[in-house]
Protein backbone atom coordinates (compact mmCIF):
# COMPACT_ATOMS: atom_id res chain seq x y z
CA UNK A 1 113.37 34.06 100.08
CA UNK A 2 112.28 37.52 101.14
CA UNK A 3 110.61 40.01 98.47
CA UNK A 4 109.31 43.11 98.97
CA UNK A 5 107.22 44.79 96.15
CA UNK A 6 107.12 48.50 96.33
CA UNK A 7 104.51 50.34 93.77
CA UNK A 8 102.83 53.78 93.33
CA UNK A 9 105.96 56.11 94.57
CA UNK A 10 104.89 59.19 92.50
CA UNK A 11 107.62 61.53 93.52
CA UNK A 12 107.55 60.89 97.18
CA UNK A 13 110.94 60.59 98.16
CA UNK A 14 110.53 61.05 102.18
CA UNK A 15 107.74 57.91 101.72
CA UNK A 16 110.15 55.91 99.78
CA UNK A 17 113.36 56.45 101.40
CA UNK A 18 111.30 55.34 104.52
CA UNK A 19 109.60 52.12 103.17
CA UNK A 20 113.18 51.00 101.82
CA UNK A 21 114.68 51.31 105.26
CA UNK A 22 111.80 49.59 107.25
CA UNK A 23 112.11 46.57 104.35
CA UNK A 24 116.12 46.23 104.44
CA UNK A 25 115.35 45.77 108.31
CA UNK A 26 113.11 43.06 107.78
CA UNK A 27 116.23 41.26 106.36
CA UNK A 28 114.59 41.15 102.27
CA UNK A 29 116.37 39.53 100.14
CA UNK A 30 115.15 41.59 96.67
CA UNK A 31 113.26 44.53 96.11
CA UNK A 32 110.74 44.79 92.69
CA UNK A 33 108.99 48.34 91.74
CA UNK A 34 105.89 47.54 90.71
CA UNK A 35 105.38 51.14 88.63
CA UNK A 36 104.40 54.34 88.84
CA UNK A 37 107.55 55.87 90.46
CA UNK A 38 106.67 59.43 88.62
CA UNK A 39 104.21 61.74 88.59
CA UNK A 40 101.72 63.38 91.90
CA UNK A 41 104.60 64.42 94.25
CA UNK A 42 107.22 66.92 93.59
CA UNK A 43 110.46 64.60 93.53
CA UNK A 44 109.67 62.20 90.50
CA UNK A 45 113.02 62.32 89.22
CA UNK A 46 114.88 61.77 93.03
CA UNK A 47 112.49 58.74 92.81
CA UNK A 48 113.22 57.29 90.02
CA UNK A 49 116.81 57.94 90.26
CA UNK A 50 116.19 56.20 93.60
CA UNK A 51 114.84 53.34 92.52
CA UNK A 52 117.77 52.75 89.74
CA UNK A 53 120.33 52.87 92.23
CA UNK A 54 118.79 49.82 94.19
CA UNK A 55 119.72 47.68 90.86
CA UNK A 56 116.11 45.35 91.55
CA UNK A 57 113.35 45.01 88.47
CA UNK A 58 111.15 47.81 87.90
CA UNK A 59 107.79 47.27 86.22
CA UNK A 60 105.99 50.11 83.94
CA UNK A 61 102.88 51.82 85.33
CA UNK A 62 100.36 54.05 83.80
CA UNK A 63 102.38 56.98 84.59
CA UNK A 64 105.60 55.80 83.21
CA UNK A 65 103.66 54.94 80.05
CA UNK A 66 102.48 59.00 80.24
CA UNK A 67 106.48 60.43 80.86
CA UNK A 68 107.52 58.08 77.82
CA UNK A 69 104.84 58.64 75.27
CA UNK A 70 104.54 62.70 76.13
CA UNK A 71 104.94 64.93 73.17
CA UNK A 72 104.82 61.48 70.50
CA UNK A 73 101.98 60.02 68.46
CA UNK A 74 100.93 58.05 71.27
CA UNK A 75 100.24 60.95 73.45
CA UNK A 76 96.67 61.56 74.47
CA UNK A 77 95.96 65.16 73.62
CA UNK A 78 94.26 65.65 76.79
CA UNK A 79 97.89 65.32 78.85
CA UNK A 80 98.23 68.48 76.73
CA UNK A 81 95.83 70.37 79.27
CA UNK A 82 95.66 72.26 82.12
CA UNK A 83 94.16 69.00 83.88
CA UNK A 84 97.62 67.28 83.34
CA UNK A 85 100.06 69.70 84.70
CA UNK A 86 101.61 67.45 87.36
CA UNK A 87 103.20 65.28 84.39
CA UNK A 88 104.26 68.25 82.56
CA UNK A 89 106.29 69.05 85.52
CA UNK A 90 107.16 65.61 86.23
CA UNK A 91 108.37 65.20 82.22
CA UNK A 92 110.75 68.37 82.80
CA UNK A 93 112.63 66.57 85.22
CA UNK A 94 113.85 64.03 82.92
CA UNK A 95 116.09 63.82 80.38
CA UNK A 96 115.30 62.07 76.69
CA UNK A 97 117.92 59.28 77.12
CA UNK A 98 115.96 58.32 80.95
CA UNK A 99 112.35 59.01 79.05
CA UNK A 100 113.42 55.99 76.58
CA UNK A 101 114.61 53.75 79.47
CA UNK A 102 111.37 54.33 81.25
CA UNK A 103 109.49 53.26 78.04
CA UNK A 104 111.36 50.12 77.59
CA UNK A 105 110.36 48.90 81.07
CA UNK A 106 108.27 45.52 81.11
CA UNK A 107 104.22 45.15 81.71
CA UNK A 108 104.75 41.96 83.13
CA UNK A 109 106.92 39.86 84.77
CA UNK A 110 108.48 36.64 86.67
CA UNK A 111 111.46 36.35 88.78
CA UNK A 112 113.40 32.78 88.31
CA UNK A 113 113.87 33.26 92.12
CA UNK A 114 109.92 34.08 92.89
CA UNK A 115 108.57 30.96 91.05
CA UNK A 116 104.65 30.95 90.73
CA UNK A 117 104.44 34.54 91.04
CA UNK A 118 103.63 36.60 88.56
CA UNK A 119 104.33 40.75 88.86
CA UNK A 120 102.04 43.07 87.16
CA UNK A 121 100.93 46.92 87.64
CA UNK A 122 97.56 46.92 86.59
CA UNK A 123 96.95 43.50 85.37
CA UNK A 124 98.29 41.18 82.62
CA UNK A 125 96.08 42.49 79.84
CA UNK A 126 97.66 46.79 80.69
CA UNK A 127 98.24 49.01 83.36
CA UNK A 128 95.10 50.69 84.32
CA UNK A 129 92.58 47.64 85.19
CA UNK A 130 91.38 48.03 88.69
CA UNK A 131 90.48 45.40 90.48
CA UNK A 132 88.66 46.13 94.06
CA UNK A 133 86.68 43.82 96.31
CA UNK A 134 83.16 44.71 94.16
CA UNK A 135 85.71 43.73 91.17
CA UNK A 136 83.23 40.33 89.82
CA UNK A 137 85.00 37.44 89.77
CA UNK A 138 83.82 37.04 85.81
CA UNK A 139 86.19 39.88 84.75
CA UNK A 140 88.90 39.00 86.41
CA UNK A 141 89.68 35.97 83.43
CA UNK A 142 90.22 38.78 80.66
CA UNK A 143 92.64 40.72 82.18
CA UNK A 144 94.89 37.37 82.97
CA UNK A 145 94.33 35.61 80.19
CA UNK A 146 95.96 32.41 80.02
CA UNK A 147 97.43 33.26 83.25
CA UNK A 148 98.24 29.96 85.46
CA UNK A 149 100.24 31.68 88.56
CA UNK A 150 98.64 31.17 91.80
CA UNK A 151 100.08 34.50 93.32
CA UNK A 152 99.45 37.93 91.02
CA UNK A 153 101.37 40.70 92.90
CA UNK A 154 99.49 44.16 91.60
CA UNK A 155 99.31 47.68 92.48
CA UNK A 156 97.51 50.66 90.84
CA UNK A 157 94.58 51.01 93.33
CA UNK A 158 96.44 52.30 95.95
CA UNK A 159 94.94 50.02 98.70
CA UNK A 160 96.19 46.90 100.08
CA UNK A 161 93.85 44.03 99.28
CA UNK A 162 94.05 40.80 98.61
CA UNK A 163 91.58 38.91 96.34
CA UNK A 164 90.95 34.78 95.98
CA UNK A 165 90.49 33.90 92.25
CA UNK A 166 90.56 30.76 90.84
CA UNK A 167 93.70 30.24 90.62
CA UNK A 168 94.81 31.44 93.90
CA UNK A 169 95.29 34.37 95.17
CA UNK A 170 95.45 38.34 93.47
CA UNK A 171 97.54 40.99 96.08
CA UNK A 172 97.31 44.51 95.61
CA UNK A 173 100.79 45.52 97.36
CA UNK A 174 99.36 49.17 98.25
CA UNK A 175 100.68 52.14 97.65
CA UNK A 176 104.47 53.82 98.89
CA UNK A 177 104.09 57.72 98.16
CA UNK A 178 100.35 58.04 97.62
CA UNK A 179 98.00 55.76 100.21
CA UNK A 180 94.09 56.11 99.80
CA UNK A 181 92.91 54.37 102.60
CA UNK A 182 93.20 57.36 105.30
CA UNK A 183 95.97 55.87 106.74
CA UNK A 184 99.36 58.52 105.91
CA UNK A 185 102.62 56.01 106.11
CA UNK A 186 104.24 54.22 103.20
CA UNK A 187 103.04 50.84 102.39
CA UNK A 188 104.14 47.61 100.71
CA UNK A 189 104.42 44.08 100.79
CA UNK A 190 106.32 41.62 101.86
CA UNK A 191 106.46 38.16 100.34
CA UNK A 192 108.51 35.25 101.75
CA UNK A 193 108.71 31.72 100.80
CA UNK A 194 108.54 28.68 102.88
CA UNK A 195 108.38 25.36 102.62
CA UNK A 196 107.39 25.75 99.03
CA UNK A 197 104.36 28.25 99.47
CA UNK A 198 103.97 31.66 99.54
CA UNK A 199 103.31 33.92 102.64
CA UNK A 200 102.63 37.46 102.06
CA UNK A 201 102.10 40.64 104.59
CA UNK A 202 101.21 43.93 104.36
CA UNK A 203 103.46 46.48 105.82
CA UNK A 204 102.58 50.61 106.84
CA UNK A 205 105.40 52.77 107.84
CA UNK A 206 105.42 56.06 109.20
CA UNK A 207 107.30 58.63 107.09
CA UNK A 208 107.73 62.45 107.71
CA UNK A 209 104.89 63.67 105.82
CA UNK A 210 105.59 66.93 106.80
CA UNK A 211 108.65 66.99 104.77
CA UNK A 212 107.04 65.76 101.76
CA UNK A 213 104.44 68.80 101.90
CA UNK A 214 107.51 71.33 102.28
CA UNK A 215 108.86 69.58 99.21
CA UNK A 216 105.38 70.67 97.35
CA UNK A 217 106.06 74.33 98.01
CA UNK A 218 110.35 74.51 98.24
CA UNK A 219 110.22 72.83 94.49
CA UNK A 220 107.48 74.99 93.27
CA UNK A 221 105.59 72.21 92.26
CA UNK A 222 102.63 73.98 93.97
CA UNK A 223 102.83 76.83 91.64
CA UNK A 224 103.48 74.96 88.53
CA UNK A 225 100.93 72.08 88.65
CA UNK A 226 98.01 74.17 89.02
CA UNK A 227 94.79 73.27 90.68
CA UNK A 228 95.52 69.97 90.26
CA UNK A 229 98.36 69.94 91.93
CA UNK A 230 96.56 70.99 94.98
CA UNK A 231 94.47 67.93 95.03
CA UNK A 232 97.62 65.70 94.96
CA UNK A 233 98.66 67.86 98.11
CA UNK A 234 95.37 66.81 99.87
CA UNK A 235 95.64 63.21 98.83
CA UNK A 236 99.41 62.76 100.71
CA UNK A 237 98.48 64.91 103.50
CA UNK A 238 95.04 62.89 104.33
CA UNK A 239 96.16 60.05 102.10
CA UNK A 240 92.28 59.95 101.15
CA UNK A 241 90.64 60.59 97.36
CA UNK A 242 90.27 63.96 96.58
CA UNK A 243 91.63 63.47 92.53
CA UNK A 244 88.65 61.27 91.21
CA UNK A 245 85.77 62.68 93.17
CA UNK A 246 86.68 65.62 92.73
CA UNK A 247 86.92 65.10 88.79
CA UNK A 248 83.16 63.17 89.01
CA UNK A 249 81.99 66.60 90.62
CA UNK A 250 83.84 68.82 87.62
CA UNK A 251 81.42 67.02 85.33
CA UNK A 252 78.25 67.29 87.10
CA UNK A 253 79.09 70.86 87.95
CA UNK A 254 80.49 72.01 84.02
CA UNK A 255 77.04 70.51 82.88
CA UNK A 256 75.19 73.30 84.52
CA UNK A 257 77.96 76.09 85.25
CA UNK A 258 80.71 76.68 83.26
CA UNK A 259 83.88 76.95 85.64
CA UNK A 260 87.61 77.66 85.42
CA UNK A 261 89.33 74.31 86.20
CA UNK A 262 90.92 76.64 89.45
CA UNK A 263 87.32 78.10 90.51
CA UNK A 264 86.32 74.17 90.10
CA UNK A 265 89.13 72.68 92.73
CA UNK A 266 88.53 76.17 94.74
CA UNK A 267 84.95 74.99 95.05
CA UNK A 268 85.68 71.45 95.46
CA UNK A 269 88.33 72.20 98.40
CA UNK A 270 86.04 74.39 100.37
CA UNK A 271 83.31 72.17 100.42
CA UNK A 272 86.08 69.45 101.51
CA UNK A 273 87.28 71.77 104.57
């Protein structure tokens, strides 16, 4: 049995086109989405059209839970904002009927051909936990809780890792479209199953990045996702954080200087250059 977990797409096409092919080479037997297909690149729909073509599970992710719950009473008011443009482009590329299939997509879940493993996006308690190496061990109980499994596949953080716990063992797959770890290819993992144990292996493939970046200007995402949607352009052309340090440094700096969120990211990028 050959499974590879693909997570944390969001809208790269060129990335997950590429991490398909490199996986159906490796002679898998299933494919599972681990979330977050949407939202950061300029091809969410393509992705997610993508990924429902391949016929394998697909798992919710934070930003799935932001395309379905946009414009309801469970909508933060803050995706409302200048901050959040990339989903309000990402949201016009869907229709209704695919907005309520995305929000009926599962948290959790087991494959009756992956016994002992249990899928998540986050964790089993939602999907925006982080775990990370610094992650103590003591908080790890509460967002698995009653959790047996001795293999959690994850994503979310956007860097491969794999944690012991007491149970066994916690793998954070990486990420397809939108790698943090300096490192610009499309990862996932691989899990195969032998003599009744689990093996697992991460995998990087190059991808034209190039293309993706064209993508960012020929679909006008660049234009329509504001400041923030230059960030996201750093982040898949360094694959490196530029989204939450730059959004520590927005506070510090709106403490003492009141700034535009644009004259904040135009100070935050030439500092970065």
């Amino acid at each position: 049995m050959r499974l590879a977990v693909l997570a944390d797409i969001h809208g790269n096409l060129p990335a997950f086109e590429a991490a398909i092919g490199h996986a159906s080479k490796q002679g898998v037997d299933r494919f599972l989405i681990a979330g977050d297909i949407a939202v950061g690149g300029p091809d969410s729909a393509a992705c997610w059209h993508f990924a429902q073509s391949l016929g394998e599970p697909i798992l919710r992710g934070n930003h799935e839970r932001y395309l379905a719950h946009y414009g309801t009473a469970k909508a933060d008011p803050l995706w409302e904002t200048e901050q959040f443009a990339p989903l309000q482009w990402a949201i016009s590329q869907f229709t209704e009927a695919e907005r309520q299939a995305i929000d009926q997509l599962p948290l959790t879940l087991r494959l009756a051909d992956a016994p002992g493993v249990l899928f998540v996006h986050a964790s089993a308690r939602n999907d925006k936990d982080s775990i990370y190496g610094h992650t103590p061990a003591s908080n790890l109980p509460a967002m698995f809780p009653g959790i047996h499994d001795s293999l959690v596949v994850r994503a979310h953080n956007h860097i491969c890792q794999i944690r012991i716990w007491e149970h066994g063992h916690i793998v954070t797959s990486g990420s397809v479209g939108l790698p943090l770890d300096s490192n610009p290819s499309a990862q996932y993992l691989m899990l195969e199953r032998a003599n009744g144990e689990w093996h697992f292996e991460h995998h990087s493939v190059p991808y034209d990045v190039g293309r993706t970046l064209r993508r960012f200007e020929e679909t006008g995402f660049l234009r329509e996702a504001g400041p923030i949607g230059q960030l996201l352009y750093r982040e898949v052309e360094t694959a490196s954080h530029h989204m939450v340090p730059f959004l520590r440094a927005y506070r510090r700096w709106a403490q003492q200087d009141p700034l535009s969120l644009e004259q904040a990211v135009a100070r935050y990028l030439s500092n970065w250059r």
